[in-house]
N, C-alpha and C. Protein backbone atom coordinates (compact mmCIF):
# COMPACT_ATOMS: atom_id res chain seq x y z
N UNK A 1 45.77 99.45 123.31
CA UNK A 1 44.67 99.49 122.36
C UNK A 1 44.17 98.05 122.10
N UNK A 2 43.13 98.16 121.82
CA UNK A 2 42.42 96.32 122.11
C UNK A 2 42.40 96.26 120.33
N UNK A 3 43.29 94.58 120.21
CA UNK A 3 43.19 94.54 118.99
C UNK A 3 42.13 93.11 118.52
N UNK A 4 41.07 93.18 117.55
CA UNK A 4 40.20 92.49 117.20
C UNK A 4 40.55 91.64 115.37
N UNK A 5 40.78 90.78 116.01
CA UNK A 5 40.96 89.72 114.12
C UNK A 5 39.98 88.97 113.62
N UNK A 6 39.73 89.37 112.11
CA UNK A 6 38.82 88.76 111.86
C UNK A 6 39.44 87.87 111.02
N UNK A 7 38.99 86.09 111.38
CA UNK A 7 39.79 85.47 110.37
C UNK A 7 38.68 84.54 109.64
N UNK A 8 39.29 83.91 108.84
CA UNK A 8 38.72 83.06 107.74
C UNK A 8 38.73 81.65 107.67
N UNK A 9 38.21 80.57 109.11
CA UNK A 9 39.09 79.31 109.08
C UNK A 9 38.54 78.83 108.22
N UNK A 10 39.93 78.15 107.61
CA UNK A 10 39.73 77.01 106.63
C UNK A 10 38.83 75.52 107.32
N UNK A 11 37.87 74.48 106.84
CA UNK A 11 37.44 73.27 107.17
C UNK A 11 38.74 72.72 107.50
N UNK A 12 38.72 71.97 108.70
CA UNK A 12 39.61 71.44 109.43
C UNK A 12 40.12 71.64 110.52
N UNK A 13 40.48 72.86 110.53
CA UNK A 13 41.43 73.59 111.69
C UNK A 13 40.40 73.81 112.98
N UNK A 14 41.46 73.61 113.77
CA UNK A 14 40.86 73.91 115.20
C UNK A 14 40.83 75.23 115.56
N UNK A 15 39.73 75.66 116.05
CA UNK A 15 39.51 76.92 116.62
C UNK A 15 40.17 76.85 118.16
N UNK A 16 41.66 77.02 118.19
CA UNK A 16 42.32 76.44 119.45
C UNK A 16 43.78 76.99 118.88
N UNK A 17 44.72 77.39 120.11
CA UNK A 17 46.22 77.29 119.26
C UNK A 17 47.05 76.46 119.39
N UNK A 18 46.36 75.55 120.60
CA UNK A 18 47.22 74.03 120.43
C UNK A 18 46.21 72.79 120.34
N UNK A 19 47.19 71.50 119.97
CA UNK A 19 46.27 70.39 119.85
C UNK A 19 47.39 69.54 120.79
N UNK A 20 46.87 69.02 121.92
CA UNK A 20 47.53 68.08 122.49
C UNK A 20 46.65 66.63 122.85
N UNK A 21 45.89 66.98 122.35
CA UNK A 21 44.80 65.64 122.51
C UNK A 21 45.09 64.71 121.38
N UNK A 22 45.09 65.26 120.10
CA UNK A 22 45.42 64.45 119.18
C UNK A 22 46.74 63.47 118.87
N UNK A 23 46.81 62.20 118.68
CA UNK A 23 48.16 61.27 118.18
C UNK A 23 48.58 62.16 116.94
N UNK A 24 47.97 62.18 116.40
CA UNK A 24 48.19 63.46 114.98
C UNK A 24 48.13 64.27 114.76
N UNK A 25 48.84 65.50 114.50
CA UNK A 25 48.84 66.69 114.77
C UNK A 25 47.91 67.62 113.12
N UNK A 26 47.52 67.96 113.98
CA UNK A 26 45.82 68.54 113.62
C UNK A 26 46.17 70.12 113.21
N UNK A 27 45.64 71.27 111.68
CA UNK A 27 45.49 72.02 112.29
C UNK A 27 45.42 73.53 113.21
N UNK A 28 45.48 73.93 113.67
CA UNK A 28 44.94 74.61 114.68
C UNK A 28 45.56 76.36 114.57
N UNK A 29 44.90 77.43 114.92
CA UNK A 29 44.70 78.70 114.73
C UNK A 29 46.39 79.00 114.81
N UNK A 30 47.48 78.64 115.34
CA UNK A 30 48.93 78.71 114.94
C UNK A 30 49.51 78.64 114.26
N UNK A 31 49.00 78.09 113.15
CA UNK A 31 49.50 77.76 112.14
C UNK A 31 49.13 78.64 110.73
N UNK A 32 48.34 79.66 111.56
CA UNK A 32 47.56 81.12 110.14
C UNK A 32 47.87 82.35 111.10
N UNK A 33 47.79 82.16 112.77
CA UNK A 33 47.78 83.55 113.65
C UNK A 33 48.80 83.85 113.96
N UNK A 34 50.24 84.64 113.93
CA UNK A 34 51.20 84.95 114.92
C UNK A 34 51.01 86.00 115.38
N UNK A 35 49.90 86.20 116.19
CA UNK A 35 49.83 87.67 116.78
C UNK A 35 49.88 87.22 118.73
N UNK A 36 50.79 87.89 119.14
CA UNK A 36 50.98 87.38 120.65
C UNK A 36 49.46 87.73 121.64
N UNK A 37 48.97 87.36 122.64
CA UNK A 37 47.82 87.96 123.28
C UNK A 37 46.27 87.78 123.11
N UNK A 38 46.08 87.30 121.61
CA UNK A 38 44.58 87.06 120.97
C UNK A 38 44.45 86.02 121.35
N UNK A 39 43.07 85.87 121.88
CA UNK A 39 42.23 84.32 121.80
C UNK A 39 40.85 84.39 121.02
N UNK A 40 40.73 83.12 121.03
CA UNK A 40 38.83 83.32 119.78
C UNK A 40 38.39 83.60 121.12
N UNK A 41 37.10 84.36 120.32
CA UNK A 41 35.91 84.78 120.59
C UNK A 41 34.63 84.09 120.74
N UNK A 42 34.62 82.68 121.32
CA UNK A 42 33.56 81.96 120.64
C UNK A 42 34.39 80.40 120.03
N UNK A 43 33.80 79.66 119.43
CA UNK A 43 34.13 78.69 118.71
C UNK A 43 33.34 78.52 117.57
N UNK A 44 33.99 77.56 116.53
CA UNK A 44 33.12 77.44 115.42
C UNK A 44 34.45 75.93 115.28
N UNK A 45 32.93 74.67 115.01
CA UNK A 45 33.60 73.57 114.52
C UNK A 45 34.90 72.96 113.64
N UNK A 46 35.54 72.67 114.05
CA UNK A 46 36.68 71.80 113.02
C UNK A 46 36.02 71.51 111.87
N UNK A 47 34.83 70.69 111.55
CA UNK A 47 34.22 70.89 110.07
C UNK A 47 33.14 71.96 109.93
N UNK A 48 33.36 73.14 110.27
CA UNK A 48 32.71 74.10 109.56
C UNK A 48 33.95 75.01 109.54
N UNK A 49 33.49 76.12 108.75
CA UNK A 49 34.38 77.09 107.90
C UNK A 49 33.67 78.93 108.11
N UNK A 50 34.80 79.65 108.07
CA UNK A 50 34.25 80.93 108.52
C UNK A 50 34.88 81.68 109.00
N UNK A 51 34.41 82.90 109.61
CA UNK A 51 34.45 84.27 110.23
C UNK A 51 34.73 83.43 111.81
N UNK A 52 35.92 83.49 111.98
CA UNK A 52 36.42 83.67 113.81
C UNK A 52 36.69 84.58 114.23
N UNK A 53 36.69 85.48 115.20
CA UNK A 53 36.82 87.01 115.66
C UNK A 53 37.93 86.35 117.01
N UNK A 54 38.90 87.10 116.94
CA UNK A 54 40.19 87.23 117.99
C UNK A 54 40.70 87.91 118.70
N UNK A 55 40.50 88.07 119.82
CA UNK A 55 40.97 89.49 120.52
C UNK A 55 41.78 89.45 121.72
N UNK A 56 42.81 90.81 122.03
CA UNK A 56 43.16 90.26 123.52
C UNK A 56 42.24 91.11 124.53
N UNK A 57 41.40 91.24 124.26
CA UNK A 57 40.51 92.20 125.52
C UNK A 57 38.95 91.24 126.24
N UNK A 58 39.53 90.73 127.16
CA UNK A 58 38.58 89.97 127.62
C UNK A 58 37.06 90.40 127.89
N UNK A 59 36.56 91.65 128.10
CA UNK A 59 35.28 92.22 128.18
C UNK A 59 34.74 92.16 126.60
N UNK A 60 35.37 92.73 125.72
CA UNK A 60 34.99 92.05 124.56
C UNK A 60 34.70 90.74 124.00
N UNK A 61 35.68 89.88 124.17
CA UNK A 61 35.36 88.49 124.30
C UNK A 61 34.16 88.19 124.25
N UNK A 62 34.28 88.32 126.39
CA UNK A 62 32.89 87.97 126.57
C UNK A 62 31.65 88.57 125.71
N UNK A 63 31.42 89.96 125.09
CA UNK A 63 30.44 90.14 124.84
C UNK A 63 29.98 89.59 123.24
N UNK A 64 31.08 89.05 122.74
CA UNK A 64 31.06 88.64 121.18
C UNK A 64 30.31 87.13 121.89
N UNK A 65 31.00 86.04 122.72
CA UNK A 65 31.00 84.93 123.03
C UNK A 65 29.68 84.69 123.55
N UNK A 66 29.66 85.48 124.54
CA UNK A 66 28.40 84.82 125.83
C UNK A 66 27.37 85.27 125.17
N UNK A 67 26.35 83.99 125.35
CA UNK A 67 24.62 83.77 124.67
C UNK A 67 24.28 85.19 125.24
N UNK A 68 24.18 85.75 126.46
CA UNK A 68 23.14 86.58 127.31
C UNK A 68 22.79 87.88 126.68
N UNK A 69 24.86 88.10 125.30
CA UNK A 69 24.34 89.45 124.57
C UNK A 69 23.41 89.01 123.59
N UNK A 70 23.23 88.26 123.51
CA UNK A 70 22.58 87.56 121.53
C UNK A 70 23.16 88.03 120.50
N UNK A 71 24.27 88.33 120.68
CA UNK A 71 25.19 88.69 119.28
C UNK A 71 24.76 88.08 118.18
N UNK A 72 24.20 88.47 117.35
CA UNK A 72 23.60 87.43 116.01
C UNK A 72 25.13 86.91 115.50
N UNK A 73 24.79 85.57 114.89
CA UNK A 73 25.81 84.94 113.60
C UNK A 73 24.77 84.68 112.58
N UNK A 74 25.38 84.60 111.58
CA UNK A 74 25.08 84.71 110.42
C UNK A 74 25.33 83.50 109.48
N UNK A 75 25.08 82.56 109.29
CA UNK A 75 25.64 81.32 108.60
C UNK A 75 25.34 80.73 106.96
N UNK A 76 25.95 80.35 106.28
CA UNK A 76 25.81 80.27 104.86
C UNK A 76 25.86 78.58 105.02
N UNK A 77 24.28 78.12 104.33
CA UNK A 77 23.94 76.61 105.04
C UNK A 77 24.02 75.56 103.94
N UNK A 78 25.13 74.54 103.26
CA UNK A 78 24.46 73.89 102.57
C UNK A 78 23.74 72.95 102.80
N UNK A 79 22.30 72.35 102.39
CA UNK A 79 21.54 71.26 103.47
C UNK A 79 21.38 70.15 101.82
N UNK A 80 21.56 69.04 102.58
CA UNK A 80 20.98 68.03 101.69
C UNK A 80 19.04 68.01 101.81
N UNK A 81 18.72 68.04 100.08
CA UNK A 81 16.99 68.00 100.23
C UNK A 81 16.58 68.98 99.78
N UNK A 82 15.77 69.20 99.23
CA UNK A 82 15.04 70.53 98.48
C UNK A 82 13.83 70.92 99.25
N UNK A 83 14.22 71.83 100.14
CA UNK A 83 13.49 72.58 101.44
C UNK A 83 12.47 73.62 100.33
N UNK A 84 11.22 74.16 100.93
CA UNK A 84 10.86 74.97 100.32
C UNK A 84 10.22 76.17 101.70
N UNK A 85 10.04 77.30 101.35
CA UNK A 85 9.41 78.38 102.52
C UNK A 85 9.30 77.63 103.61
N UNK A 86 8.34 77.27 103.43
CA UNK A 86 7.07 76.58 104.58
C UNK A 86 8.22 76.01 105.59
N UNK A 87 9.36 74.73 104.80
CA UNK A 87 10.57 73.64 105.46
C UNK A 87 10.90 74.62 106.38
N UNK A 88 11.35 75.99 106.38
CA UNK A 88 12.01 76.66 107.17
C UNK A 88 11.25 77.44 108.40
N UNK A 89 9.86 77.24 108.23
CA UNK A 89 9.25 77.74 109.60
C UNK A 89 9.36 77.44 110.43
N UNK A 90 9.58 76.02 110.88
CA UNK A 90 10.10 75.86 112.55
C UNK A 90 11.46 76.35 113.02
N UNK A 91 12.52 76.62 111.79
CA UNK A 91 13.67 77.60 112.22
C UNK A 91 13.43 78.78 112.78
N UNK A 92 11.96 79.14 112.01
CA UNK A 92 11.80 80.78 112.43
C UNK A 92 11.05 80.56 113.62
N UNK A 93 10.60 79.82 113.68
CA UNK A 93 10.12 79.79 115.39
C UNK A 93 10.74 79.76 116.62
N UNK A 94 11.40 78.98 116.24
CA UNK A 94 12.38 77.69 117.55
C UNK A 94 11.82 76.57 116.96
N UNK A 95 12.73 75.64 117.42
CA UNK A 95 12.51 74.26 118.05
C UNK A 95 13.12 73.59 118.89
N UNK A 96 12.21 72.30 119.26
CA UNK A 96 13.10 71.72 120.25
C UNK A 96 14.22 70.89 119.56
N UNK A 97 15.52 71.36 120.47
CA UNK A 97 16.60 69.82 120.39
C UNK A 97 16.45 69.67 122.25
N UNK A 98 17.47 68.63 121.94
CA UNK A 98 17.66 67.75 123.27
C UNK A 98 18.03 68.91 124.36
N UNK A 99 18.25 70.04 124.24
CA UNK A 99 19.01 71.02 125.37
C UNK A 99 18.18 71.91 125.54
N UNK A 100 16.37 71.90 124.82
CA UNK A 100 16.13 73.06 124.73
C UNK A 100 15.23 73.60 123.52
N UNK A 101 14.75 74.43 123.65
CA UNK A 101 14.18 75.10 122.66
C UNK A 101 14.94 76.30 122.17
N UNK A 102 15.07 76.32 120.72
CA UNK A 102 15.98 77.41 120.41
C UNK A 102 15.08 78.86 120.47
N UNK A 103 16.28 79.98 120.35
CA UNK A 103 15.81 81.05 119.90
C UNK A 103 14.48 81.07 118.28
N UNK A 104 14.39 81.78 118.49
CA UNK A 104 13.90 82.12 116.79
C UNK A 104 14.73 82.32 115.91
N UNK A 105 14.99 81.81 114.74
CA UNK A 105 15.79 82.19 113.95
C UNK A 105 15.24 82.72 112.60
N UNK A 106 15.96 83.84 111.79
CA UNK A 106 15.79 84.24 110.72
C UNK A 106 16.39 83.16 109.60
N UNK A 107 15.67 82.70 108.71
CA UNK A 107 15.97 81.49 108.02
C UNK A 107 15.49 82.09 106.14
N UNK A 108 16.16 81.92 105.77
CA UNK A 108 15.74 82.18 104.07
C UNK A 108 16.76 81.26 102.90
N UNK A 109 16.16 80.85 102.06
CA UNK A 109 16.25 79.86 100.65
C UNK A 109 17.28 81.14 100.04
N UNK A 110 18.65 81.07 99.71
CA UNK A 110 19.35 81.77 98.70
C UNK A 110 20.10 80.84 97.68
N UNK A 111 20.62 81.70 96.56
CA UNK A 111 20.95 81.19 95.38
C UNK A 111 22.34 80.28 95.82
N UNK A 112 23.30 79.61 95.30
CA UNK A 112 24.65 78.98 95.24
C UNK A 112 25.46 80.35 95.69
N UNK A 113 26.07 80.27 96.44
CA UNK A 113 27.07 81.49 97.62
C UNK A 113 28.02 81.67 96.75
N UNK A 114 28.69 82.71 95.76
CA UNK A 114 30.20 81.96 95.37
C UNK A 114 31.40 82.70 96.40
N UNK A 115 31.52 80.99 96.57
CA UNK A 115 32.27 80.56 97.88
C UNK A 115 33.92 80.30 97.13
N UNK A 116 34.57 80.37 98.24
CA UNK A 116 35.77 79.17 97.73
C UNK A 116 35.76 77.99 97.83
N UNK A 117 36.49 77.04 96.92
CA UNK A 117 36.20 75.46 97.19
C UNK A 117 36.34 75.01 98.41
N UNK A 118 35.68 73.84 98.80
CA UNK A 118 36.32 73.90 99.72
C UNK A 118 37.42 72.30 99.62
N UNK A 119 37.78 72.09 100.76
CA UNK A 119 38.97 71.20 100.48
C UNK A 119 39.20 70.22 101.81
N UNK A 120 38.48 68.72 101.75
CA UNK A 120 38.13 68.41 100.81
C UNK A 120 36.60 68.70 100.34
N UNK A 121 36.45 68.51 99.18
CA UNK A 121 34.61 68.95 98.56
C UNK A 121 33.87 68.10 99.18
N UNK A 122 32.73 69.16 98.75
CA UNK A 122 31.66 68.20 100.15
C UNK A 122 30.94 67.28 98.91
N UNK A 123 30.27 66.09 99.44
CA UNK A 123 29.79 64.72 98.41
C UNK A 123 29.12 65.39 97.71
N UNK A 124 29.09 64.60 96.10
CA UNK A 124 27.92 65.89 95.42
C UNK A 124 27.33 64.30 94.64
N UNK A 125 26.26 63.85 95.38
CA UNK A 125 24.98 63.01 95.02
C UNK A 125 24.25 62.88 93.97
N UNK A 126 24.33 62.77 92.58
CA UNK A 126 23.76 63.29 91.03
C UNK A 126 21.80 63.17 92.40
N UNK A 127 21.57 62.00 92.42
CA UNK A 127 20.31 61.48 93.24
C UNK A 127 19.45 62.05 94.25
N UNK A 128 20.36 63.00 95.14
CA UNK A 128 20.27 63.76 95.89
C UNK A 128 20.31 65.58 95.94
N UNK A 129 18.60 65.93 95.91
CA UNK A 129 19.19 67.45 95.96
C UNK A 129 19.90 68.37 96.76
N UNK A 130 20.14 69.72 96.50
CA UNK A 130 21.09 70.25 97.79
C UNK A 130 20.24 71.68 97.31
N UNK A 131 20.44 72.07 98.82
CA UNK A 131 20.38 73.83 98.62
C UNK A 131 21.07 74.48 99.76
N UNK A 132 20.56 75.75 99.67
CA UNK A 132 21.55 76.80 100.53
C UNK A 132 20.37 77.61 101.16
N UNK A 133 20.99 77.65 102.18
CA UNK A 133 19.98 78.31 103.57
C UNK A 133 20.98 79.75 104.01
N UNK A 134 20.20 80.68 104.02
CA UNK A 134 21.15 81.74 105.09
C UNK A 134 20.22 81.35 106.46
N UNK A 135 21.07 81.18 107.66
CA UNK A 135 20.56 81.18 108.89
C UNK A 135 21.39 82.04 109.74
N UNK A 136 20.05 83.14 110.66
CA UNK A 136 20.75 83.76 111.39
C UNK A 136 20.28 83.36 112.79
N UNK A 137 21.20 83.54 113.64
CA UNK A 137 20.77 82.59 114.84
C UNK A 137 21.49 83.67 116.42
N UNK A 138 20.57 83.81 117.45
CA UNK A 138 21.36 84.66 118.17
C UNK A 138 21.74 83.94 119.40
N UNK A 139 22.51 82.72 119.55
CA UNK A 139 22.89 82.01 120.85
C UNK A 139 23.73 81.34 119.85
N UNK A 140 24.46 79.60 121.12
CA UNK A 140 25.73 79.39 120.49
C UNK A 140 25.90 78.42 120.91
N UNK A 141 24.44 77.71 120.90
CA UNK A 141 25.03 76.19 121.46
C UNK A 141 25.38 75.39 120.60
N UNK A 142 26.23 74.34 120.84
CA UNK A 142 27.10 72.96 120.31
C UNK A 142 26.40 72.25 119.47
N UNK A 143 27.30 72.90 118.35
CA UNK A 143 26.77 72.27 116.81
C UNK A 143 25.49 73.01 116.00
N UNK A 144 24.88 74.12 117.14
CA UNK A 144 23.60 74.17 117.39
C UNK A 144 22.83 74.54 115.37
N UNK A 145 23.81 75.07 114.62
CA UNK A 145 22.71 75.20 112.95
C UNK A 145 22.98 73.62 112.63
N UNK A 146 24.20 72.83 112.78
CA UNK A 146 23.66 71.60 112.14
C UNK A 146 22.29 70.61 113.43
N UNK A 147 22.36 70.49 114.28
CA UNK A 147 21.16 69.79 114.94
C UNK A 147 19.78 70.73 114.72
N UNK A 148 19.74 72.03 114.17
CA UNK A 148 18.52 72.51 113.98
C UNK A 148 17.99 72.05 112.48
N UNK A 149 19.25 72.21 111.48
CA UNK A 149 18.78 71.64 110.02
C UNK A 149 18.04 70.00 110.25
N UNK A 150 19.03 69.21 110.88
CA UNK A 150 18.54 67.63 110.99
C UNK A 150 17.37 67.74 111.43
N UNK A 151 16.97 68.43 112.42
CA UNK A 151 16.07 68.32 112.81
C UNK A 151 14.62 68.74 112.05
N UNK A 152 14.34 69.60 111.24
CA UNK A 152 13.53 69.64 110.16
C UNK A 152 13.71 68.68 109.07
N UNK A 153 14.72 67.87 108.87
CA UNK A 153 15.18 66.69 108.11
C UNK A 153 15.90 67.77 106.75
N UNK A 154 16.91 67.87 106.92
CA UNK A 154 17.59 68.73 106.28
C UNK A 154 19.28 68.27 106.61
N UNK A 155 19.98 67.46 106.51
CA UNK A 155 21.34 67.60 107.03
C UNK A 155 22.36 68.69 106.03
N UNK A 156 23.31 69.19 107.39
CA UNK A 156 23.90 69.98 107.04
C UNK A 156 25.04 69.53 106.31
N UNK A 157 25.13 69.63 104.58
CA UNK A 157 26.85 69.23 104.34
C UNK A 157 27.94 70.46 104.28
N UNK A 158 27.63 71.71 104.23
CA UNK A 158 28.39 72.62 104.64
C UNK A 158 28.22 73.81 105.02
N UNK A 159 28.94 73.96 106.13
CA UNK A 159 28.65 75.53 106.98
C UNK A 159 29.39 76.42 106.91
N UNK A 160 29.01 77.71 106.63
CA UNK A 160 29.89 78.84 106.43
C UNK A 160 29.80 79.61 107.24
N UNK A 161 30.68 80.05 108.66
CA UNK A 161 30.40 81.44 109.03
C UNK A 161 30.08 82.39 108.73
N UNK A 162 29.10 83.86 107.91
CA UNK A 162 29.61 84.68 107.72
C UNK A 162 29.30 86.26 107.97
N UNK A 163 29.00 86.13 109.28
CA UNK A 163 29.09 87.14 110.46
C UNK A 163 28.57 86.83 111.65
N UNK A 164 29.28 88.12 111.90
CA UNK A 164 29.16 87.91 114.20
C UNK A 164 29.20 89.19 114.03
N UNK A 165 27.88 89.81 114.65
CA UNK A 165 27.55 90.84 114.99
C UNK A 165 27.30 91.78 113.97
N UNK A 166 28.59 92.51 113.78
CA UNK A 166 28.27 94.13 112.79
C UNK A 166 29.84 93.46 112.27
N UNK A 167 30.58 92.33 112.48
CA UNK A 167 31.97 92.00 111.91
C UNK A 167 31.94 90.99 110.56
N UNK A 168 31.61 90.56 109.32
CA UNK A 168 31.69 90.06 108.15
C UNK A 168 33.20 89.68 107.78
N UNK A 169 32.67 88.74 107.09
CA UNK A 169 33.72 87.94 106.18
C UNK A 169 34.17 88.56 104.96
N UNK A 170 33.58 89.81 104.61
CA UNK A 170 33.61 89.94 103.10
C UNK A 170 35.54 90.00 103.21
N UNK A 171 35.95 89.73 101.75
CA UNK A 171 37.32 89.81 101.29
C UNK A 171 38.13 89.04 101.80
N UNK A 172 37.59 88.34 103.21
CA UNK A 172 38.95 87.30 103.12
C UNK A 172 39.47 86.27 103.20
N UNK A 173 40.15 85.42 102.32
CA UNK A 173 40.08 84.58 102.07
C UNK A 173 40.50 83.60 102.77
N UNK A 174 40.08 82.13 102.91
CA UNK A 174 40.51 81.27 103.93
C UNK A 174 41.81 81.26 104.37
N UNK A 175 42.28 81.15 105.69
CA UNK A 175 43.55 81.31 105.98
C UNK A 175 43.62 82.39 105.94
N UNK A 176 43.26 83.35 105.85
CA UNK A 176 43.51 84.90 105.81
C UNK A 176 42.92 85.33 106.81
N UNK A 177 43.71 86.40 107.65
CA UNK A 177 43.34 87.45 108.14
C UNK A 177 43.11 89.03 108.25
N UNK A 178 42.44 89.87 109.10
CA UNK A 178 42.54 91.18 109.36
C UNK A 178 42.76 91.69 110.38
N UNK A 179 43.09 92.81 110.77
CA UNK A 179 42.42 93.74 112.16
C UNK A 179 40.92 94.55 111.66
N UNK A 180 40.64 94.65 112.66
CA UNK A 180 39.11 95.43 112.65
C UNK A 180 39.08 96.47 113.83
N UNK A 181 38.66 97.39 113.78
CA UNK A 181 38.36 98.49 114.57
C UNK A 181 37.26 97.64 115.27
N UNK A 182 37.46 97.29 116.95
CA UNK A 182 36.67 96.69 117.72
C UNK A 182 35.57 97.84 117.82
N UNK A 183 35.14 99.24 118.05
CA UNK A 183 34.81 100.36 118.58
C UNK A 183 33.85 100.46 117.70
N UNK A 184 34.00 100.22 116.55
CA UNK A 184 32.98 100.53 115.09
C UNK A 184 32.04 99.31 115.01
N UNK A 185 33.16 98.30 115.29
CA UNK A 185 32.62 96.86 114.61
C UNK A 185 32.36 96.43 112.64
N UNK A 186 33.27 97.25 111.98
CA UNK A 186 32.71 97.46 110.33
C UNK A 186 34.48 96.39 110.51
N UNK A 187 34.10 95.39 109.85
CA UNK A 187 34.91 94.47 108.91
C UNK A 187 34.93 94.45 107.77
């Protein structure tokens, strides 16, 4: 039976189950997963935070992972700058970065997420405004919601996974995991 995890990485951790690159040991999905057989689905940055999906069934994998399905993600954006409608139309278009022109993305202004802290807190600027973006995005290139925020002049100070596909984050808490019925896809 193909088993699917939905987890919650904490900021920091490597989406990886070892670190041998590092002098310092970093870290990494071993240290929250003991389930034998699962690998991620995808990646999501050492400083971003979120919904990682884990499985041992490689056809799945691929279809969570590889751009070609457009599996939407779902991301909870904090951006330095007080964006208004209009700021977010070239998200909904595309734009260019250096690799490309993106998909179109679904982009909308929401209230403060209540999130868990995170650890450590991201800078909080009295001088500087902040807001929160939901961005949904259906490809998966490198880094690709923070080089789309910069790029409207928006930097990203924190990213939240919080969905891949029809699989959500709701209930669990960083460092925490689930199983999920791969077949349904309801997390």
């Amino acid at each position: 039976m193909t088993r699917l995890i939905l987890f919650n990485k904490p900021y920091g951790v490597l989406t990886q189950f070892t670190d041998e690159k590092s002098p310092t040991p970093r870290a990494t999905l071993s240290d929250f997963i003991d389930v034998p057989g699962v690998y991620p689905a995808g990646r999501l940055d050492r400083d971003s935070e979120g919904l990682v999906l884990l499985t041992d069934d490689g056809k799945l994998q691929a279809k969570i992972a590889n751009p070609k399905h457009k599996m939407e993600k779902t991301y909870l954006v904090q951006v330095e700058g007080a964006p208004g409608e209009d700021d977010l139309e070239p998200l909904r278009r595309g734009l260019r970065l250096k690799d490309g022109i993106t998909r179109p993305a679904r982009a909308r202004l929401i209230a403060p997420p209540d999130l868990w802290p995170r650890v450590p807190p991201v800078r909080f600027r009295k001088s500087v405004p902040d807001a929160w973006i939901e961005l949904t995005i259906s490809e998966g290139r490198n880094r690709q919601v923070r080089r789309m925020t910069a790029a409207i002049g928006l930097p990203t100070l924190r990213l939240v996974r919080w969905r891949i596909g029809p699989w959500r984050l709701d209930g669990i808490v960083p460092g925490s995991w689930r199983e999920a019925p791969p077949q349904t896809g309801r997390g």
